[in-house]
C-alpha atoms as a PDB file:
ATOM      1  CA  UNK A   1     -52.957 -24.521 -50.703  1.00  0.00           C
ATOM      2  CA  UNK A   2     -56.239 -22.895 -50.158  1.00  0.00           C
ATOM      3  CA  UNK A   3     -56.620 -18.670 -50.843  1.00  0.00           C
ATOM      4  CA  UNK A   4     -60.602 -17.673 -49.872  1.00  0.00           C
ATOM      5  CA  UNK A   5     -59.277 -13.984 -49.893  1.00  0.00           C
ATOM      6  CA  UNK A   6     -62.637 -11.579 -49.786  1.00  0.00           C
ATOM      7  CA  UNK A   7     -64.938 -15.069 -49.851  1.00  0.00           C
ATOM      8  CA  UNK A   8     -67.207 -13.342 -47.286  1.00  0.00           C
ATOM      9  CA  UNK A   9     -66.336 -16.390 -44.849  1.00  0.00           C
ATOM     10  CA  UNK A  10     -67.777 -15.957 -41.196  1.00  0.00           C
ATOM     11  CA  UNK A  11     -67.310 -17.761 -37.852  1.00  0.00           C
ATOM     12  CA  UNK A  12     -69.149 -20.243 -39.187  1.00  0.00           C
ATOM     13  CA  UNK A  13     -66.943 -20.801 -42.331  1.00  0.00           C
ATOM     14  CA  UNK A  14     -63.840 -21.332 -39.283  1.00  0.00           C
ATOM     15  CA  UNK A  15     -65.961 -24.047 -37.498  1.00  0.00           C
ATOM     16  CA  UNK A  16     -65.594 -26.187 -40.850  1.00  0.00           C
ATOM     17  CA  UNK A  17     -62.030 -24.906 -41.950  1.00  0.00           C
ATOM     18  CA  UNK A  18     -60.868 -26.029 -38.223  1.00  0.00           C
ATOM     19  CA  UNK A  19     -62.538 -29.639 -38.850  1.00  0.00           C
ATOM     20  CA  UNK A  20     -60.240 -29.762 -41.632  1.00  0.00           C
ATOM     21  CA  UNK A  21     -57.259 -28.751 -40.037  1.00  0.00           C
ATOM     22  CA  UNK A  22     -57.047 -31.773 -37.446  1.00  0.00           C
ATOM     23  CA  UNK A  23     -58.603 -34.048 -39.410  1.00  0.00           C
ATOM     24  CA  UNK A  24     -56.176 -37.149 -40.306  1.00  0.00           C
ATOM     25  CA  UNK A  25     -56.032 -37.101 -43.998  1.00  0.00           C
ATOM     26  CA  UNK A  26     -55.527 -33.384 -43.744  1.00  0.00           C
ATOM     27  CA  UNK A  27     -52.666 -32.195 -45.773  1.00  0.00           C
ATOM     28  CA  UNK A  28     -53.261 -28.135 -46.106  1.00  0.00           C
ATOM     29  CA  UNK A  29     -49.732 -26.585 -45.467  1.00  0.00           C
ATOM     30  CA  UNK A  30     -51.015 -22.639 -46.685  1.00  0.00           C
ATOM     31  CA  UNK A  31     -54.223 -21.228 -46.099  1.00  0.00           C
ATOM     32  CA  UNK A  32     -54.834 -17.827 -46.929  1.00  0.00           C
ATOM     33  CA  UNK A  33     -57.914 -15.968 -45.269  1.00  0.00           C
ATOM     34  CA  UNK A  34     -57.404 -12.433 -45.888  1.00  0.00           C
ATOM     35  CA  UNK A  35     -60.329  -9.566 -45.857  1.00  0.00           C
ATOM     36  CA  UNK A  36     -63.045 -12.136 -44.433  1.00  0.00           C
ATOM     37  CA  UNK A  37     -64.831 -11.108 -41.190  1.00  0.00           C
ATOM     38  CA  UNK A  38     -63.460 -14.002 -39.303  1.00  0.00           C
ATOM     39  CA  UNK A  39     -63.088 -11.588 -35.952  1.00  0.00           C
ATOM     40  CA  UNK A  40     -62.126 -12.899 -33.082  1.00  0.00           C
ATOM     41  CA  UNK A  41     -64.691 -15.637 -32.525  1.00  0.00           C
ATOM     42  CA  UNK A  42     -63.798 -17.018 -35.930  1.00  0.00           C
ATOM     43  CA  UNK A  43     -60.224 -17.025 -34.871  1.00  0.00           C
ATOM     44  CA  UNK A  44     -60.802 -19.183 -31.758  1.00  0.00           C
ATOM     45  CA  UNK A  45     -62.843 -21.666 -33.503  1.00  0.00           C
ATOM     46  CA  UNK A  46     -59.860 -21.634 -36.416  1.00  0.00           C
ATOM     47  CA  UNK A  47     -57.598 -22.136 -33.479  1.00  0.00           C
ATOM     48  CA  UNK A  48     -58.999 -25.722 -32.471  1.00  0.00           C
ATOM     49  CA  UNK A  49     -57.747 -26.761 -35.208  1.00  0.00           C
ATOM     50  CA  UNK A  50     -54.367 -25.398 -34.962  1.00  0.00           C
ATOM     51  CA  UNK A  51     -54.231 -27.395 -31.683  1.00  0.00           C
ATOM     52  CA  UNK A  52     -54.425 -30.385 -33.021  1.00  0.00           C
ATOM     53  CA  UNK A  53     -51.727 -32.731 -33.796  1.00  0.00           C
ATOM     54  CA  UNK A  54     -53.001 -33.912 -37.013  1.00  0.00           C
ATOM     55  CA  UNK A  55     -52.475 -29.828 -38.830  1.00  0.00           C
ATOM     56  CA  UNK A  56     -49.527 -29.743 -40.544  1.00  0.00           C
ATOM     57  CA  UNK A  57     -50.019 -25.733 -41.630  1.00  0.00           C
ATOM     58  CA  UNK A  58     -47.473 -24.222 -42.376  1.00  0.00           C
ATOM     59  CA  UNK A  59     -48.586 -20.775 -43.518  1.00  0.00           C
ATOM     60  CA  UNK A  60     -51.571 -19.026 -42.315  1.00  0.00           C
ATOM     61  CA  UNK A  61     -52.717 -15.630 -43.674  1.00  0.00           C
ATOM     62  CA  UNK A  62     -55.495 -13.309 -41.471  1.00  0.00           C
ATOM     63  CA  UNK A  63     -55.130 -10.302 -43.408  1.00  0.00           C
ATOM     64  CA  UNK A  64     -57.281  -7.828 -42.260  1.00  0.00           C
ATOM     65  CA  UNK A  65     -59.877 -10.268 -40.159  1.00  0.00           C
ATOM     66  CA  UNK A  66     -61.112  -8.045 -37.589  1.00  0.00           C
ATOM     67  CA  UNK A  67     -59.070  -9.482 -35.136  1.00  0.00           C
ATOM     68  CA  UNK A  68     -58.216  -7.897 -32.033  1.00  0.00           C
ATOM     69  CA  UNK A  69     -56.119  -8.599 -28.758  1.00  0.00           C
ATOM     70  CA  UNK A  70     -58.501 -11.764 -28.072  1.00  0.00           C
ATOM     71  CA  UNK A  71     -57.994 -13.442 -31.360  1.00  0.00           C
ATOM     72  CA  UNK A  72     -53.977 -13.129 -30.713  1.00  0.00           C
ATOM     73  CA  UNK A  73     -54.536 -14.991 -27.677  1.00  0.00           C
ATOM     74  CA  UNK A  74     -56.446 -17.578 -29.355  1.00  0.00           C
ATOM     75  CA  UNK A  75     -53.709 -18.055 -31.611  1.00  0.00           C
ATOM     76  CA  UNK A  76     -50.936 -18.313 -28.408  1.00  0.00           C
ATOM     77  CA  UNK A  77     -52.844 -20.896 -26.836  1.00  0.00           C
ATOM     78  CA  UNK A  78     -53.042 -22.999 -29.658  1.00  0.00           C
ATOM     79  CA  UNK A  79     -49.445 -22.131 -30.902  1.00  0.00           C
ATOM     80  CA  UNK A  80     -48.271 -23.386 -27.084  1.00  0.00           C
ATOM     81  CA  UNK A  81     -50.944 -26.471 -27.469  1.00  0.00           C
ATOM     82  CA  UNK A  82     -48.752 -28.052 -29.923  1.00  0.00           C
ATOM     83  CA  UNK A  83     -45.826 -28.754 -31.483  1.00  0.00           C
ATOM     84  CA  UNK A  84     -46.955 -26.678 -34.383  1.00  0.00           C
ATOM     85  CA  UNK A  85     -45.625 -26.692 -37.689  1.00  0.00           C
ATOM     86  CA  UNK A  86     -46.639 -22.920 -38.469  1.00  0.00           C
ATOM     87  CA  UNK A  87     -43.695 -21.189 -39.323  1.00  0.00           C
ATOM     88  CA  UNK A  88     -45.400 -17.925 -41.341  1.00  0.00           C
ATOM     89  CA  UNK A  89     -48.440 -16.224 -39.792  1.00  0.00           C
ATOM     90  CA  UNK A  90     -49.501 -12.386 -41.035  1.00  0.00           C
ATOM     91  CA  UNK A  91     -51.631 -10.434 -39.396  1.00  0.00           C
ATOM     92  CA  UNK A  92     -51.241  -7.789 -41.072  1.00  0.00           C
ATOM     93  CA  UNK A  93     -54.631  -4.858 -41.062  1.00  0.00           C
ATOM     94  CA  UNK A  94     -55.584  -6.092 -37.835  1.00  0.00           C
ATOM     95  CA  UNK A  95     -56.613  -4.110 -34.653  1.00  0.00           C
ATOM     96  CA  UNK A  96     -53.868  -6.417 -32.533  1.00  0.00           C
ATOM     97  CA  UNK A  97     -52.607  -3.631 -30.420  1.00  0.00           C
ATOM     98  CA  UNK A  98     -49.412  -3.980 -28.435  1.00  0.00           C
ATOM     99  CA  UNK A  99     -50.828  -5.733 -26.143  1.00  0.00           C
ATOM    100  CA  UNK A 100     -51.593  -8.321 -28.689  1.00  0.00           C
ATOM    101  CA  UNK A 101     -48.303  -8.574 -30.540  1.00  0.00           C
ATOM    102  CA  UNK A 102     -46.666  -8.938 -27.074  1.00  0.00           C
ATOM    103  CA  UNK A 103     -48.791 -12.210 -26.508  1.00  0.00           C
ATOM    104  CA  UNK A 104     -47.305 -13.229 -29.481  1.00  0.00           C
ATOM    105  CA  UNK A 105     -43.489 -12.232 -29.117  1.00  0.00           C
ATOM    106  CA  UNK A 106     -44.216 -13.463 -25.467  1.00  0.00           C
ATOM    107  CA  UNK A 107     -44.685 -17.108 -27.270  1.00  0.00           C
ATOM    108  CA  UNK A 108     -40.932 -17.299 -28.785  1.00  0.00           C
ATOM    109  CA  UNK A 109     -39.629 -18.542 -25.393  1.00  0.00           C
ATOM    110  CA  UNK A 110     -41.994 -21.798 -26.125  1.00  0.00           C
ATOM    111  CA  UNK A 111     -39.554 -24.042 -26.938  1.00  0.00           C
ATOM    112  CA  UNK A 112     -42.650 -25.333 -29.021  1.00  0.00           C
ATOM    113  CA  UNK A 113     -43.114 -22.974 -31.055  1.00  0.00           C
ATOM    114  CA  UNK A 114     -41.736 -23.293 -34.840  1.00  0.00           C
ATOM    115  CA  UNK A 115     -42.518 -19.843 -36.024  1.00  0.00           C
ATOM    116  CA  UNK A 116     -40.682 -18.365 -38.239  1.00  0.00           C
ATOM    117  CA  UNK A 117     -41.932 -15.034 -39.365  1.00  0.00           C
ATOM    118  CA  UNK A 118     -44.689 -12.739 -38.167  1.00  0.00           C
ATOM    119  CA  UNK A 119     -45.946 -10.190 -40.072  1.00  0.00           C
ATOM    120  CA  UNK A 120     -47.687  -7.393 -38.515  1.00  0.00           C
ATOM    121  CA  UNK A 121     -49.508  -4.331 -39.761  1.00  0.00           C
ATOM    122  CA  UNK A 122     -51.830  -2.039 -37.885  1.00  0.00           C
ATOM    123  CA  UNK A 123     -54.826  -1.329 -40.045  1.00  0.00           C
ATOM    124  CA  UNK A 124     -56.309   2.592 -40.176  1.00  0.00           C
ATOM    125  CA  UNK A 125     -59.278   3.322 -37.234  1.00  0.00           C
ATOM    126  CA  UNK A 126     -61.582   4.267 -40.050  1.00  0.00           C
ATOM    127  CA  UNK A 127     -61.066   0.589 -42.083  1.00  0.00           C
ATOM    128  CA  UNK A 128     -61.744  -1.365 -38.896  1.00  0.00           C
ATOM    129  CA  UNK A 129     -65.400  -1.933 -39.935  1.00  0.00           C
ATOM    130  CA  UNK A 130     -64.665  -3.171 -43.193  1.00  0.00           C
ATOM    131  CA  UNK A 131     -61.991  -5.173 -42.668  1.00  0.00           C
ATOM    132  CA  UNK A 132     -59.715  -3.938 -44.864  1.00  0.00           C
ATOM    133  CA  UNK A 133     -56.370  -2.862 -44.434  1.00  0.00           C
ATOM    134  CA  UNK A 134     -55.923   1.162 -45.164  1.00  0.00           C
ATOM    135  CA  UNK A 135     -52.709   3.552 -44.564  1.00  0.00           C
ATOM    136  CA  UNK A 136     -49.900   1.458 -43.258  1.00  0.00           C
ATOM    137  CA  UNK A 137     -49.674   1.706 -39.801  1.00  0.00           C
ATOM    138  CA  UNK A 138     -46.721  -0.364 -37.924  1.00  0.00           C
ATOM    139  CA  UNK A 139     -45.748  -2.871 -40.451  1.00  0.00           C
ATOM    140  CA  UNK A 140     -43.052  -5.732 -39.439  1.00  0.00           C
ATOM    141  CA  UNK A 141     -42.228  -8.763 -40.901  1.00  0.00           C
ATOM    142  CA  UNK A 142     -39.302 -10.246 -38.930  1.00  0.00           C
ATOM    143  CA  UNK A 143     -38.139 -13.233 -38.745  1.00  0.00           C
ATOM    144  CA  UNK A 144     -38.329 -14.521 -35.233  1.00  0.00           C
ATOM    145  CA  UNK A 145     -35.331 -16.274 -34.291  1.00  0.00           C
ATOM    146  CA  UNK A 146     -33.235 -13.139 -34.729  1.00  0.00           C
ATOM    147  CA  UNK A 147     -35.588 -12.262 -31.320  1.00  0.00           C
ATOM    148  CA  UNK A 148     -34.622 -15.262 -29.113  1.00  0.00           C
ATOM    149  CA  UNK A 149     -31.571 -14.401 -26.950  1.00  0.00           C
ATOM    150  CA  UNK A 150     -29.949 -17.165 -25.881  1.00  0.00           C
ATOM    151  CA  UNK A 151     -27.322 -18.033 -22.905  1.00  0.00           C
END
């Protein structure tokens, strides 16, 4: 279990975390990144490593990261790349939009997919900057499988 919550981690910081998370001996199941300014480029590189076979994470925590639309898709990609074990992933005081949450929800029809519960909340215009999370927005935590309709 690893917490860096308000560590002041960059992009950078993501290239190393992702090395890491498909490395062999790796055994992190929780990670917990909240209030850094990953954005969305830090997201992408974090998301190499979510790809690979080799990450066994279970829980990942992006708690108001700056990320956007972009970094959602970053995580779909690598959430479709592999047989993931992520089953908890919050987003919560992120600018995802709809557009971004629906890249996500789009995902549960991956049979590979192993997520469990997303949590969601839309952070204030004015905290955007600082990466906070500010007045609650449109806060979800569901978990997923109550979402897949099946024949």
């Amino acid at each position: 279990r690893v917490h860096t919550v308000n560590w002041r981690l960059s992009e950078r910081s993501c290239d190393a975390l992702s090395s890491v998370l498909s490395s062999q001996s790796s055994s992190l199941r929780e990670l917990d990144l909240s209030n850094n300014h990953l954005q969305d480029s830090g997201v992408k590189l974090l998301s190499a490593g979510l790809k690979s076979p080799h990450c066994e994470l279970e829980t990942l925590t992006l708690s108001g990261c700056l990320i956007t639309e972009e970094g959602c898709a970053s995580l779909a990609t690598a959430l479709s790349s592999n047989p993931s074990h992520l089953r908890e992933l919050d987003l919560s005081y992120n600018h995802l939009g709809d557009s971004g949450v629906n890249l996500l929800s789009a995902g549960l029809e991956d049979p590979h997919w192993r997520l469990e519960t997303l949590r969601y909340e839309e952070a204030a215009a004015t905290d955007h900057q600082s990466g906070r999370g500010g007045r609650a927005g449109n806060l979800f935590s569901v978990p997923l499988s109550a979402w897949l309709i099946r024949p």
